[in-house]
Protein backbone atom coordinates (compact mmCIF):
# COMPACT_ATOMS: atom_id res chain seq x y z
CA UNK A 1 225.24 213.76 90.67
CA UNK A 2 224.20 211.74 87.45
CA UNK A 3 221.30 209.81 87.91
CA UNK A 4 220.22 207.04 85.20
CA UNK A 5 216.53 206.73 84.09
CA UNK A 6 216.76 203.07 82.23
CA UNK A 7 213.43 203.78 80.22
CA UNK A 8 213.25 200.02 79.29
CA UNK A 9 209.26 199.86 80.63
CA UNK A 10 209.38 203.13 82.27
CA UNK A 11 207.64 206.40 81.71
CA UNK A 12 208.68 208.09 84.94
CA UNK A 13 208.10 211.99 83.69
CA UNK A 14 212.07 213.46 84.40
CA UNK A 15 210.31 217.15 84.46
CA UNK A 16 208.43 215.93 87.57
CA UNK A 17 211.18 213.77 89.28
CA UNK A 18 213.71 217.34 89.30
CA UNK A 19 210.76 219.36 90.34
CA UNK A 20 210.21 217.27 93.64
CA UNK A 21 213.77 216.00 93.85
CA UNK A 22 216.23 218.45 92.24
CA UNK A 23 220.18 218.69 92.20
CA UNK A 24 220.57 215.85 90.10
CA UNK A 25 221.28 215.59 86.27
CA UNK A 26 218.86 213.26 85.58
CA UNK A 27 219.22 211.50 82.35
CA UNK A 28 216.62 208.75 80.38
CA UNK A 29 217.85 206.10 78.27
CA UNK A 30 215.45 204.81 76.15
CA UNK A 31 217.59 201.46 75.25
CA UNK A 32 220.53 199.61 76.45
CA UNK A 33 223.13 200.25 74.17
CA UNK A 34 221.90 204.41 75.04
CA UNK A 35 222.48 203.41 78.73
CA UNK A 36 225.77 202.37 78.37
CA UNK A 37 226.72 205.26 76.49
CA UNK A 38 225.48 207.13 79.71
CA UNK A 39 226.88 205.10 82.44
CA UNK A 40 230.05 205.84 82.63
CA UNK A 41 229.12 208.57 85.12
CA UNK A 42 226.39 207.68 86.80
CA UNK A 43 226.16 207.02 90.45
CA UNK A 44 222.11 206.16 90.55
CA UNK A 45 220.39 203.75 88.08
CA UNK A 46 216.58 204.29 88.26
CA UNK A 47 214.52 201.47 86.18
CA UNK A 48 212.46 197.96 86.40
CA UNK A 49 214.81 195.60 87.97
CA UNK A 50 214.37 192.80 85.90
CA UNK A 51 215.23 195.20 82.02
CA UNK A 52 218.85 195.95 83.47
CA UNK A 53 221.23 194.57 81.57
CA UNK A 54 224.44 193.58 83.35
CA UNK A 55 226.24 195.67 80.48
CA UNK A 56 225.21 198.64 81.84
CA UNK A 57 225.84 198.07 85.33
CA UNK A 58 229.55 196.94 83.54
CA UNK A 59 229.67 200.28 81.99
CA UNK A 60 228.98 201.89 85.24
CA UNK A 61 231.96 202.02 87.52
CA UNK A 62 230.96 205.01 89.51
CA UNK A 63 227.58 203.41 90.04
CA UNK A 64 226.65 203.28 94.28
CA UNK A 65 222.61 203.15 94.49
CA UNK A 66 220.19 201.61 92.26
CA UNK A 67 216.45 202.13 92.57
CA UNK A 68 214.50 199.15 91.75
CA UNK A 69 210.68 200.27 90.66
CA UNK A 70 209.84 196.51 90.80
CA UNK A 71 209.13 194.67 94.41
CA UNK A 72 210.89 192.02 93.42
CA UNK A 73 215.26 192.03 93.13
CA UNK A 74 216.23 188.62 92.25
CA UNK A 75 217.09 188.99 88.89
CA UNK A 76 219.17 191.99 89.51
CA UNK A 77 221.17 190.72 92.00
CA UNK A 78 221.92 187.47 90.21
CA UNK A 79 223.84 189.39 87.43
CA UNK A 80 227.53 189.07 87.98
CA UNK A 81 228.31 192.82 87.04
CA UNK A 82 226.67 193.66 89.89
CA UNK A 83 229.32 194.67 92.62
CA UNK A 84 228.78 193.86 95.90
CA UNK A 85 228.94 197.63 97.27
CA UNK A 86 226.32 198.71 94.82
CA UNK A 87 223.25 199.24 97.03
CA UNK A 88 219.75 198.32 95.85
CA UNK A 89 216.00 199.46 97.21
CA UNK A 90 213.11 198.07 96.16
CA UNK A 91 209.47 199.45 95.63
CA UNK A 92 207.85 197.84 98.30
CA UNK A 93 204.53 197.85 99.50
CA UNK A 94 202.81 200.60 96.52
CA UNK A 95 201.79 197.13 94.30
CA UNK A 96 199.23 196.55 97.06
CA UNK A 97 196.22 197.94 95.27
CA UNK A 98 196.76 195.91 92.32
CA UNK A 99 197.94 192.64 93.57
CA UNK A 100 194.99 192.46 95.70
CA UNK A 101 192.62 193.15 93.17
CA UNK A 102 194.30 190.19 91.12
CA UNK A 103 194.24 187.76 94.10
CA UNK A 104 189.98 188.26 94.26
CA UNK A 105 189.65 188.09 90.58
CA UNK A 106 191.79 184.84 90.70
CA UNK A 107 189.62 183.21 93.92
CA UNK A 108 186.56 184.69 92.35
CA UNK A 109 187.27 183.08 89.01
CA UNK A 110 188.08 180.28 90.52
CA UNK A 111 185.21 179.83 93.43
CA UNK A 112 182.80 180.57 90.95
CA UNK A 113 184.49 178.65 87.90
CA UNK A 114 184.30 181.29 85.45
CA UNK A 115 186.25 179.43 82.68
CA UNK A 116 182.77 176.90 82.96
CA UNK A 117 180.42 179.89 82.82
CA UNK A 118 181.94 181.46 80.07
CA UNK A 119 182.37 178.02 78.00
CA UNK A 120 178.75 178.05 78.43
CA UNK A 121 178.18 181.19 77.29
CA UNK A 122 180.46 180.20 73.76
CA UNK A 123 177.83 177.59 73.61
CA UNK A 124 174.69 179.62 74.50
CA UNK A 125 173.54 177.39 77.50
CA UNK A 126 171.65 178.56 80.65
CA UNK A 127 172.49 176.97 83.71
CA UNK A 128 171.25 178.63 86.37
CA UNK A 129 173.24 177.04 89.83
CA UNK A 130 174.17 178.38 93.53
CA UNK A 131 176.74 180.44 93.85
CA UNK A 132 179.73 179.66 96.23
CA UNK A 133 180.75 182.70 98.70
CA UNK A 134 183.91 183.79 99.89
CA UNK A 135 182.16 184.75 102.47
CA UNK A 136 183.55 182.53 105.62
CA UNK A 137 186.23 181.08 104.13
CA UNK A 138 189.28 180.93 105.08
CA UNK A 139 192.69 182.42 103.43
CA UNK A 140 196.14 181.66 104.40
CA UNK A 141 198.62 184.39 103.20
CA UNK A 142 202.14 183.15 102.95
CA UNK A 143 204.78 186.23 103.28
CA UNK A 144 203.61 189.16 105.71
CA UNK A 145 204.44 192.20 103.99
CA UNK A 146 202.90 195.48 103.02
CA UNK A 147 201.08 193.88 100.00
CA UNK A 148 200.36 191.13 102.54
CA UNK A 149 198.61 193.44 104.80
CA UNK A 150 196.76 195.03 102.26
CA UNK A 151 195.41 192.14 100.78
CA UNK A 152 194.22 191.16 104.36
CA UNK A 153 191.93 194.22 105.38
CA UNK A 154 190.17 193.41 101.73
CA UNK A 155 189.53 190.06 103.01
CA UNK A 156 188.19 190.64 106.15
CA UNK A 157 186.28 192.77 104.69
CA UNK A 158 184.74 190.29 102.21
CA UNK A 159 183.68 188.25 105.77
CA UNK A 160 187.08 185.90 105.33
CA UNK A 161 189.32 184.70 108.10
CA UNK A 162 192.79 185.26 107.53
CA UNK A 163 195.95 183.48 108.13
CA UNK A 164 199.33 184.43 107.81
CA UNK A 165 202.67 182.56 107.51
CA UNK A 166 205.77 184.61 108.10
CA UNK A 167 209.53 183.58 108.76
CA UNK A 168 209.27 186.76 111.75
CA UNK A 169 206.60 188.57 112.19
CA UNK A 170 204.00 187.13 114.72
CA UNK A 171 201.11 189.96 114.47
CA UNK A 172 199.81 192.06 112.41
CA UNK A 173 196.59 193.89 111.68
CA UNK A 174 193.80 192.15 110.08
CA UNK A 175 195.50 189.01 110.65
CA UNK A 176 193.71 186.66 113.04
CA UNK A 177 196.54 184.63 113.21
CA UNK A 178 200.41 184.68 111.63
CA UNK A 179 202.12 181.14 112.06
CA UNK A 180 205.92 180.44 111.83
CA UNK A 181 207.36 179.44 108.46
CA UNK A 182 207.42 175.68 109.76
CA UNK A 183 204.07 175.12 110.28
CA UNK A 184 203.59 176.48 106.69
CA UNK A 185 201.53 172.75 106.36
CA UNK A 186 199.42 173.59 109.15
CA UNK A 187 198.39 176.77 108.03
CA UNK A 188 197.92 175.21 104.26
CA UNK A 189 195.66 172.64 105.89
CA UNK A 190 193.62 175.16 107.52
CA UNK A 191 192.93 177.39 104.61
CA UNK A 192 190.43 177.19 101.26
CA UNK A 193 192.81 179.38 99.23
CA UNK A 194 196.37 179.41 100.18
CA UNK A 195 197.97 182.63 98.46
CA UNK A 196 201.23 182.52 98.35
CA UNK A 197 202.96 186.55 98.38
CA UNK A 198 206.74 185.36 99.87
CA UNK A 199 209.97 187.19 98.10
CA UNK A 200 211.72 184.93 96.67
CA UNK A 201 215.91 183.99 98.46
CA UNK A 202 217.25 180.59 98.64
CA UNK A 203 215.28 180.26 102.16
CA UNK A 204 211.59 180.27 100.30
CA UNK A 205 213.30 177.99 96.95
CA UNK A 206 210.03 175.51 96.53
CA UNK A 207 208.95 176.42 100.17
CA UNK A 208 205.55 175.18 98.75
CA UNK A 209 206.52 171.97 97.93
CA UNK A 210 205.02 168.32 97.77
CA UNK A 211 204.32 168.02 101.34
CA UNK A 212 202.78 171.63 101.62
CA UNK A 213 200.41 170.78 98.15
CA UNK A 214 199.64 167.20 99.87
CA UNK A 215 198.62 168.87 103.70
CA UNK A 216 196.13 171.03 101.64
CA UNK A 217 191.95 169.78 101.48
CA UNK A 218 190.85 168.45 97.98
CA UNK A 219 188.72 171.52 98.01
CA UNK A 220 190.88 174.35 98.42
CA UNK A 221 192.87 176.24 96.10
CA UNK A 222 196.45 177.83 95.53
CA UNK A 223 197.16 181.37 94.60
CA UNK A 224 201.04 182.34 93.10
CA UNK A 225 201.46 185.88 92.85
CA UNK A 226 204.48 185.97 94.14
CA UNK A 227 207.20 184.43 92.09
CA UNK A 228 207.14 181.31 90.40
CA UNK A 229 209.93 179.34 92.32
CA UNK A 230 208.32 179.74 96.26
CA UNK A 231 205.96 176.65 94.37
CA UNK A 232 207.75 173.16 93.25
CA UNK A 233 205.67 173.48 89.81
CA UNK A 234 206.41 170.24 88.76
CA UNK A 235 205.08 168.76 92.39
CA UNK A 236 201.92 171.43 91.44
CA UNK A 237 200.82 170.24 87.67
CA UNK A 238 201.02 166.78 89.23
CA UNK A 239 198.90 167.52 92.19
CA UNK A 240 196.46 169.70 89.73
CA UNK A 241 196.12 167.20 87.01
CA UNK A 242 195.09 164.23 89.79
CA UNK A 243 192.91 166.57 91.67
CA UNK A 244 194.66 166.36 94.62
CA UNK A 245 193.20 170.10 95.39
CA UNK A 246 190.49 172.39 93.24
CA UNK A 247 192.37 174.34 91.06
CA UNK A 248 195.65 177.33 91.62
CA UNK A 249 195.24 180.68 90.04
CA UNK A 250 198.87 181.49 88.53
CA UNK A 251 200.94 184.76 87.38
CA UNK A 252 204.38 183.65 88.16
CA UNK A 253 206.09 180.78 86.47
CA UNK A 254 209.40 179.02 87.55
CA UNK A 255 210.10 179.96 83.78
CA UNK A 256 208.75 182.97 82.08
CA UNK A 257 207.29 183.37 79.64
CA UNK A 258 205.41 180.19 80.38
CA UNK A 259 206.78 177.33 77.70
CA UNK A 260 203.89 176.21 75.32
CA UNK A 261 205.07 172.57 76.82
CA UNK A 262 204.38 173.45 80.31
CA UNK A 263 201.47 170.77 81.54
CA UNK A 264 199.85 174.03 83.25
CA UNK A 265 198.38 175.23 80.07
CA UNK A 266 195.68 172.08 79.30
CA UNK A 267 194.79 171.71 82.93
CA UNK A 268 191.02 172.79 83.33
CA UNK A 269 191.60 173.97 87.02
CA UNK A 270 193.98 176.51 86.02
CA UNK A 271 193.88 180.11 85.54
CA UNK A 272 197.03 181.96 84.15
CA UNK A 273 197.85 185.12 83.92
CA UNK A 274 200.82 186.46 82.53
CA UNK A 275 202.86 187.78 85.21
CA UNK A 276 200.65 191.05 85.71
CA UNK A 277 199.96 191.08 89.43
CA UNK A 278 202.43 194.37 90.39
CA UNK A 279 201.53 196.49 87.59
CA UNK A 280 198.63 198.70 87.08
CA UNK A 281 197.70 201.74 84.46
CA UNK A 282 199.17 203.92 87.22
CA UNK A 283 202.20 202.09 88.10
CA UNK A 284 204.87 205.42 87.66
CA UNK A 285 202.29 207.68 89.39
CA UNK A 286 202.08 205.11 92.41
CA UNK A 287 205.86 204.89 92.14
CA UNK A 288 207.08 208.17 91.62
CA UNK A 289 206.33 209.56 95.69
CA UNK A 290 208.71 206.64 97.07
CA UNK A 291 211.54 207.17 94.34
CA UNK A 292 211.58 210.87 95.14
CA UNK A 293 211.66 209.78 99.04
CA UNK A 294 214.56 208.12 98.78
CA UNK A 295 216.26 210.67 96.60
CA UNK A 296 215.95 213.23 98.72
CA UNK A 297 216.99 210.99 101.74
CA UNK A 298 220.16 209.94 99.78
CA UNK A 299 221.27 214.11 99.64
CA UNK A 300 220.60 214.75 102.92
CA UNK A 301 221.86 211.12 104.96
CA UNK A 302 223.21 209.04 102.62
CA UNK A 303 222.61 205.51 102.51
CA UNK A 304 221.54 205.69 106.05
CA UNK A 305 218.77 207.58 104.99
CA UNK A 306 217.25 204.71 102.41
CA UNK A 307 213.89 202.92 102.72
CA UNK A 308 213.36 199.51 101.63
CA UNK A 309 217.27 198.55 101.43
CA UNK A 310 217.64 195.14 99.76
CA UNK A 311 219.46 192.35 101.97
CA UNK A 312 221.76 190.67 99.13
CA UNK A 313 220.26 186.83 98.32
CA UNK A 314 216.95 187.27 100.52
CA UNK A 315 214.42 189.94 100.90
CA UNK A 316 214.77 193.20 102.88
């Protein structure tokens, strides 16, 4: 059984993948026009979802699984050439390391307005001020996932109450509280940082919207690293530019990259980062367990025996 490597971003070490998972012919493509010289037979695609092109999922009639190694799907299942019996898994929950450590560095920066400190450091200026904690404060977590979870324990941890929003779930550890998707104002009411960590589907299109941004306190923040359409950015640069809350720490963008015209760029409450939250220097290494997991479950059940199947147009 052929199994595609698409090497677009990818340095997933084939020697290791047959040693833990072998009776495939596993095969790396190191550019598209390469993959679709290599499709033809394939029944597995392994890659970032996002660098697939739709030609080589045109090229590849005998194709039946593809292994995302990004969280997110959206992209991939928005190309046309990509048939509706072609399953797709996800790499879910292994970005939680990383995204959480982006989510402090983003309140921290934020709390603590580095961009300041550091402007006075340009300018060689001592100022010498109390320090705010995140200590006691409160976070509301939008999306109640693995990375969700995650995130959580390191907040309690840091002496933070935590709040979760979630279309289902109603518990969860380190949560002292999950609230259903329509009190999503509630919860953004309640909270100093509302980080927002919800896949995106047509159900969570702008779910953080004008009314959301409007229930929240002048003095809290928002946190997007998620993707950038869960947040109406228009409603957001507007709420931002007439301090309607502190500041929002941002790695996804309804666009990306970012346009130079985006109003998000001049705004002094604004931290951007450029779409890094998932990946890490160890990204394949954290990846590689769950891709041979589900390769060895596909030879011995099938799709039956797949973890973190993708629902098409919402999240799994």
């Amino acid at each position: 059984m052929k199994v595609l490597v698409f090497g677009e971003g990818v340095d997933l070490s084939l020697p290791a993948l047959s040693a833990a998972a072998p009776g495939y012919d596993y095969v790396l493509a190191g550019s598209p026009d390469h993959a679709v010289r290599e499709a033809a037979e394939a029944e597995i695609i392994i890659g970032l979802a996002h660098a697939i092109p739709g030609r080589v999922l045109a090229a590849a009639p005998r194709l039946r699984w593809i292994q995302a190694l990004t969280a997110g799907t959206d992209q991939l299942e928005a190309l046309p050439e990509l048939r509706p019996e072609v399953l797709v898994t996800a790499m879910r929950g292994i970005q939680g390391p990383q995204m959480a450590e982006l989510a402090f560095m983003l309140m921290l920066s934020l709390l603590r307005d580095l961009r300041g400190t550091l402007a006075k450091q340009e300018a060689r200026i001592w100022d010498r001020r109390p320090q705010k904690l995140l200590h006691g404060r409160t976070v509301t977590i939008l999306g109640v996932g693995a990375i969700a979870g995650h995130l959580a324990e390191r907040c309690r941890l840091f002496g933070m109450t935590v709040l979760g929003v979630s279309a289902s779930r109603r518990e969860a550890p380190h949560f002292e509280a999950i609230l259903p998707r329509d009190q999503l104002a509630e919860a953004a009411r309640r909270a100093d940082f509302l980080i927002v960590l919800a896949p995106y589907s047509r159900a969570t299109h702008h779910l953080v919207d004008a009314g959301v941004l409007a229930a929240m306190r002048r003095d809290a923040y928002l946190i997007n690293i998620a993707r950038g359409a869960v947040v109406d950015e228009g409603a957001l640069a507007t709420c931002l530019a007439e301090g309607r809350i502190a500041g929002a720490g941002l790695d996804v963008f309804e666009a990306e990259p970012l346009p130079r015209e985006s109003p998000l760029w001049a705004l002094p409450n604004v931290i951007i980062t450029p779409h890094i939250g998932g990946v890490s220097d160890i990204y394949m290494q954290q990846a590689l367990p769950a891709v041979v997991e589900n390769l060895i479950a596909w030879q011995a059940h099938g799709p039956a025996g797949l973890r973190n199947l993708v629902r098409r147009g919402g999240a799994a």
